[in-house]
Structure formats: structure tokens, C-alpha cells
C-alpha atoms as a PDB file:
ATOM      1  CA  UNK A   1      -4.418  -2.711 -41.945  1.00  0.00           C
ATOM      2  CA  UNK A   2      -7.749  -3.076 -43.843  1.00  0.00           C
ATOM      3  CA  UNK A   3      -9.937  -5.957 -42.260  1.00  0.00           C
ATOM      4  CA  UNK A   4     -12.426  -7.004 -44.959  1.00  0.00           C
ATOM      5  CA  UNK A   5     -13.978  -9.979 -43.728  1.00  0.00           C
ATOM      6  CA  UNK A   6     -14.494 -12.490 -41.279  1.00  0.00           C
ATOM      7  CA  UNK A   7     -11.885 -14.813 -42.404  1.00  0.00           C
ATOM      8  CA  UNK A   8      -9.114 -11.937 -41.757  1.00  0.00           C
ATOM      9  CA  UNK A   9     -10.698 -11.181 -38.771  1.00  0.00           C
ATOM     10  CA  UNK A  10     -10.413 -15.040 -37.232  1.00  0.00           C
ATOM     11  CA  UNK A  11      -6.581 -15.087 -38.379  1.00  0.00           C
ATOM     12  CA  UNK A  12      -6.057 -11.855 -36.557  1.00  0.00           C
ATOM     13  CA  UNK A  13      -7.744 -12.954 -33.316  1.00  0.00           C
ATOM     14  CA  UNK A  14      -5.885 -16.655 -33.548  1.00  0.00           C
ATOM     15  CA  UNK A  15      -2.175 -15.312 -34.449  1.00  0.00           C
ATOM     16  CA  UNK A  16      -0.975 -16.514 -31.323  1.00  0.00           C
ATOM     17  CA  UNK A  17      -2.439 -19.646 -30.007  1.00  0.00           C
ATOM     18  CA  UNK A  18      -2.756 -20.082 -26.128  1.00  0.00           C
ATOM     19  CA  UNK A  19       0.227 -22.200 -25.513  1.00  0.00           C
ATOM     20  CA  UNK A  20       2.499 -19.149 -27.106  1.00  0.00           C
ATOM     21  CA  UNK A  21       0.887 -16.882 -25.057  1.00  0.00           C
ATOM     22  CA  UNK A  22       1.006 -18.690 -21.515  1.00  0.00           C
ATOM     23  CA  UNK A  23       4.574 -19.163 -23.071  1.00  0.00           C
ATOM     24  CA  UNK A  24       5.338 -15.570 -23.659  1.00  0.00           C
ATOM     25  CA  UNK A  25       3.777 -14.487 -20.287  1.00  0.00           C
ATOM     26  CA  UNK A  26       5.340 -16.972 -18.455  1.00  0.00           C
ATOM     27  CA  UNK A  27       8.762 -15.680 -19.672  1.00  0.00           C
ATOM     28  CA  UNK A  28       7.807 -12.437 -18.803  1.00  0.00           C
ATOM     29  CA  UNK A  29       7.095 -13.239 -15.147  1.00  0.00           C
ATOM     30  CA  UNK A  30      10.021 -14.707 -14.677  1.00  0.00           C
ATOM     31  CA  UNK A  31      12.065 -11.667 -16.374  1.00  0.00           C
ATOM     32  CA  UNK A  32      10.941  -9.466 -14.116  1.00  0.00           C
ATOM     33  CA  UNK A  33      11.624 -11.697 -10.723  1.00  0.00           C
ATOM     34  CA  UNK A  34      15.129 -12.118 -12.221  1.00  0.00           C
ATOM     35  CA  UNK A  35      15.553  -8.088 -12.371  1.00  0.00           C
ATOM     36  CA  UNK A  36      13.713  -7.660  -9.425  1.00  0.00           C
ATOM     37  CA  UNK A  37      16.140 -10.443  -8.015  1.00  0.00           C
ATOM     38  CA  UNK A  38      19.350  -8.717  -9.028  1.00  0.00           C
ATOM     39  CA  UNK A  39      18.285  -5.489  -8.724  1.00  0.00           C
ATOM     40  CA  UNK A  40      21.118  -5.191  -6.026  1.00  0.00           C
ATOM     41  CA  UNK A  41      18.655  -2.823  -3.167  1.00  0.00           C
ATOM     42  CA  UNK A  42      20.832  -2.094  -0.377  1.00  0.00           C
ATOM     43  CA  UNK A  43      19.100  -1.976   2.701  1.00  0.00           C
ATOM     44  CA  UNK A  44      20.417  -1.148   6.121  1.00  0.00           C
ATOM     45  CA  UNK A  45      20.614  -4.479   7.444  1.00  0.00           C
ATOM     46  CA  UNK A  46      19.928  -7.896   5.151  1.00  0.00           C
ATOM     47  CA  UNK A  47      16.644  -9.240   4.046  1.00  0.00           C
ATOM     48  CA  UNK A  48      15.276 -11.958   2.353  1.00  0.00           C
ATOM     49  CA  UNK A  49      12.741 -12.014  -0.691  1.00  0.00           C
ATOM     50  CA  UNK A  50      11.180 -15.163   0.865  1.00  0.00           C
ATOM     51  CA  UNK A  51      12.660 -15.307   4.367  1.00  0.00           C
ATOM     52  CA  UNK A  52      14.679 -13.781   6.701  1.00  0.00           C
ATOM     53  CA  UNK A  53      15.732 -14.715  10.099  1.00  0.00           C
ATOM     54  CA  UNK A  54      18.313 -12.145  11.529  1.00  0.00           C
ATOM     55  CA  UNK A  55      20.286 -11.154  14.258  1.00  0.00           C
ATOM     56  CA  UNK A  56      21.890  -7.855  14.537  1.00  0.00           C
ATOM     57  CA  UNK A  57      23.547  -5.213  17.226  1.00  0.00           C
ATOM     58  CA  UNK A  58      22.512  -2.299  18.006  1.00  0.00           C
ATOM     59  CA  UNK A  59      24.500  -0.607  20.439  1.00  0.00           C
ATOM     60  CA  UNK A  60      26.849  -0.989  23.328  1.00  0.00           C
ATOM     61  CA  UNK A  61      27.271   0.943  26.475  1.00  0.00           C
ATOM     62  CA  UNK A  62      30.296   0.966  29.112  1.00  0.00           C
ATOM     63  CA  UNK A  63      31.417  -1.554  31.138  1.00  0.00           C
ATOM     64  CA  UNK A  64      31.661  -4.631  28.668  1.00  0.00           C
ATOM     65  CA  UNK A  65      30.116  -7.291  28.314  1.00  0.00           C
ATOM     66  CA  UNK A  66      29.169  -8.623  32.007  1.00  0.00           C
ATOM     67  CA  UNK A  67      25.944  -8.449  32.203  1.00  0.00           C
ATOM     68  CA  UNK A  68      22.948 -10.173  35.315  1.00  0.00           C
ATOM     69  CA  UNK A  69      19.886  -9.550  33.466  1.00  0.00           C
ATOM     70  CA  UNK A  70      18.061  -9.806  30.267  1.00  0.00           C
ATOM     71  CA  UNK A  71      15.246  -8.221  29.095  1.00  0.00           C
ATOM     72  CA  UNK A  72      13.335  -8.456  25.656  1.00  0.00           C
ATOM     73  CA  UNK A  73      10.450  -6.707  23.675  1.00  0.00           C
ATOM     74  CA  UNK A  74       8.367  -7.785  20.997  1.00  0.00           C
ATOM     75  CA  UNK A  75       6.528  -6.632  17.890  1.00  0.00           C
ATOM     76  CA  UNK A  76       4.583  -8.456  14.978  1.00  0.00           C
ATOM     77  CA  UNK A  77       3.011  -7.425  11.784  1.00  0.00           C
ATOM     78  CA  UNK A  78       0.859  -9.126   9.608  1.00  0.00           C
ATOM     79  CA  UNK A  79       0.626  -8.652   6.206  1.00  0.00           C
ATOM     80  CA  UNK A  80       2.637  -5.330   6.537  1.00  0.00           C
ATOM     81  CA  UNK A  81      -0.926  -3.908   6.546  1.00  0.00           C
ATOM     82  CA  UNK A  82      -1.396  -4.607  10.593  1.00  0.00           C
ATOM     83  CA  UNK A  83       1.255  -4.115  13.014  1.00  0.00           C
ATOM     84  CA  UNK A  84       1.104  -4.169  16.876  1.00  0.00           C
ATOM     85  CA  UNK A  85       3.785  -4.402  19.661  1.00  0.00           C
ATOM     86  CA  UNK A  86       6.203  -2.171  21.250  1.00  0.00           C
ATOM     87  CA  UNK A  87       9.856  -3.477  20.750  1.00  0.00           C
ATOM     88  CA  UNK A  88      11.811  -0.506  22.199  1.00  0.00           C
ATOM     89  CA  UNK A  89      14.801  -0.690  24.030  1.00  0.00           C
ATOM     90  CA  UNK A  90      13.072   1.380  27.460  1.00  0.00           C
ATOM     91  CA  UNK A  91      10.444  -1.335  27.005  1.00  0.00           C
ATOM     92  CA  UNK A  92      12.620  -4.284  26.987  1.00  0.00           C
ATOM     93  CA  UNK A  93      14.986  -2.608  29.605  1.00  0.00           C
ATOM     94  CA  UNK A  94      11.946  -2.544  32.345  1.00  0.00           C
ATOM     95  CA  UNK A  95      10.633  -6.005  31.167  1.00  0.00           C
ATOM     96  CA  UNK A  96      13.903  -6.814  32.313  1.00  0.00           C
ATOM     97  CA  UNK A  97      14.186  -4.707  35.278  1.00  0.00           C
ATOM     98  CA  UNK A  98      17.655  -3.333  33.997  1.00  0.00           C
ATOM     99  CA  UNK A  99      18.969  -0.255  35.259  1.00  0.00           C
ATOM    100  CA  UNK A 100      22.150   0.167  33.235  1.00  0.00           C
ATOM    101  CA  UNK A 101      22.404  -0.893  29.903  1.00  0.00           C
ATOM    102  CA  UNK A 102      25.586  -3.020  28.575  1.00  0.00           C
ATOM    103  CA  UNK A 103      24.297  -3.981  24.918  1.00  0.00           C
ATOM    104  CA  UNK A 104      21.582  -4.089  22.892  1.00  0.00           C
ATOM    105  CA  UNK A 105      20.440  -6.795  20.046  1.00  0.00           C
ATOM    106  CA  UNK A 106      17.913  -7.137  17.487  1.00  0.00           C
ATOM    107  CA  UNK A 107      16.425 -10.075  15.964  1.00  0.00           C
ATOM    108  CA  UNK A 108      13.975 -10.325  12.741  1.00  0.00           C
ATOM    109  CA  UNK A 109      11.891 -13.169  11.455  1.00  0.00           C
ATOM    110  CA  UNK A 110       9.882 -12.463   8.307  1.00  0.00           C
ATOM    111  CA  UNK A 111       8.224 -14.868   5.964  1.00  0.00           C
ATOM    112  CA  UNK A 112       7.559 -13.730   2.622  1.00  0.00           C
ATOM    113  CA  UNK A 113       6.001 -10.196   4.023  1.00  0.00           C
ATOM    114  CA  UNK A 114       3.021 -12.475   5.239  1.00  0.00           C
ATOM    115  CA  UNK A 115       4.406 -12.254   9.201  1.00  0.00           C
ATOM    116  CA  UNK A 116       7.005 -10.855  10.445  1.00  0.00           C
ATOM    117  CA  UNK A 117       8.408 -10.944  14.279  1.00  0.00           C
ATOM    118  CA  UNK A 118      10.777  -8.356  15.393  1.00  0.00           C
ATOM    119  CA  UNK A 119      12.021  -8.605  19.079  1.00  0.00           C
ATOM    120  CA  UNK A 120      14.874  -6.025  21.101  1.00  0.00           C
ATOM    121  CA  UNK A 121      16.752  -7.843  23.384  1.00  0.00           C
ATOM    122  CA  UNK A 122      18.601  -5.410  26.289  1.00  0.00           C
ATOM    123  CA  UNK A 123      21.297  -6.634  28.321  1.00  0.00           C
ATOM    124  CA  UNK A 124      22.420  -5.084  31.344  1.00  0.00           C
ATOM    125  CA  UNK A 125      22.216  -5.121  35.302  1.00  0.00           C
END
């Protein structure tokens, strides 16, 4: 298309006025959190898009569940750009001064990838 004066130039630049486009990329946005959304991601264990708050196993040794002592270990990150902590199982093991390990949990607090708090919990004797 030709543009031959200023006229055809205004109508060109004003086609869509700002309302329609706020519109349009508002519709957009919410497209793509819908797909995004439903996107169906599998992960290992379940998480959130604007929280999660989980509890999970990890293991179990011999001996069932009787257990005399408890012993946990924690980790944080922060912004998933900084994370610090050491949330192993040895770690939580000699926090707890166990010896012989019955079970092992894991819990996971995240709040929309700002913070998130991940602790091992070990129980044993």
C-alpha cells in the first residue's frame, strides 16, 4: 500500500484505538496463562503455579515404623536465583543423632517461585 499523504498516514497510525489494543493484549495474556495452565507438565511430585505446600516420602528402611528420634534439615531459595542450605538426609540424620534410619519425609513450601522452603525430615533411633 501506497501512502500519499498525511491524512492516510493518521488513519493508518489510529486503526486501532487504545481501548482495542489494551483489549486485544489483554486477551492475549490471558491465552497464554490458560495454555500455560493446561499445559498438563508432569513433574515428579506436585506443584503449584502460585503455591505449594507439600509433603512427600522418600524412603523406608527395616524395622517399621517405631521410631525414638527425629531429625530434620533445611534449605531455602530465594528467587530461584539464590539458594543456601543443606537438606540431606546424612545431615538431618546427625542433627538428629540417629544411627539407623526407619523413614524418611520431605516437605516443600513455595510461593509463587519468590521463596521456597524445602526441609528432610529422618526418622529413626
Amino acid at each position: 500500500m501506497l501512502i500519499t499523504s498525511c491524512k492516510e498516514v493518521a488513519f493508518c497510525y489510529n486503526k486501532y484505538s487504545k481501548e482495542e489494543s489494551i483489549k486485544n493484549l489483554s486477551f492475549l495474556v490471558l491465552v497464554v496463562f490458560v495454555a500455560a495452565s493446561l499445559s498438563g507438565c508432569a513433574t515428579p511430585s506436585p506443584a503449584g503455579i502460585i503455591y505449594t505446600e507439600i509433603k512427600a516420602p522418600v524412603g523406608a528402611g527395616e524395622g517399621g515404623m517405631n521410631y525414638n528420634k527425629v531429625g530434620t534439615a533445611k534449605a531455602t531459595s530465594v528467587l530461584g536465583l539464590v539458594a543456601t542450605g543443606d537438606c540431606s538426609i546424612k545431615a538431618a540424620a546427625a542433627n538428629g543423632g540417629i544411627k539407623t534410619i526407619k523413614y524418611v519425609d520431605y516437605d516443600a513450601k513455595n510461593i509463587l517461585g519468590i521463596y521456597g522452603e524445602y526441609t528432610t525430615t529422618v526418622y529413626g533411633n
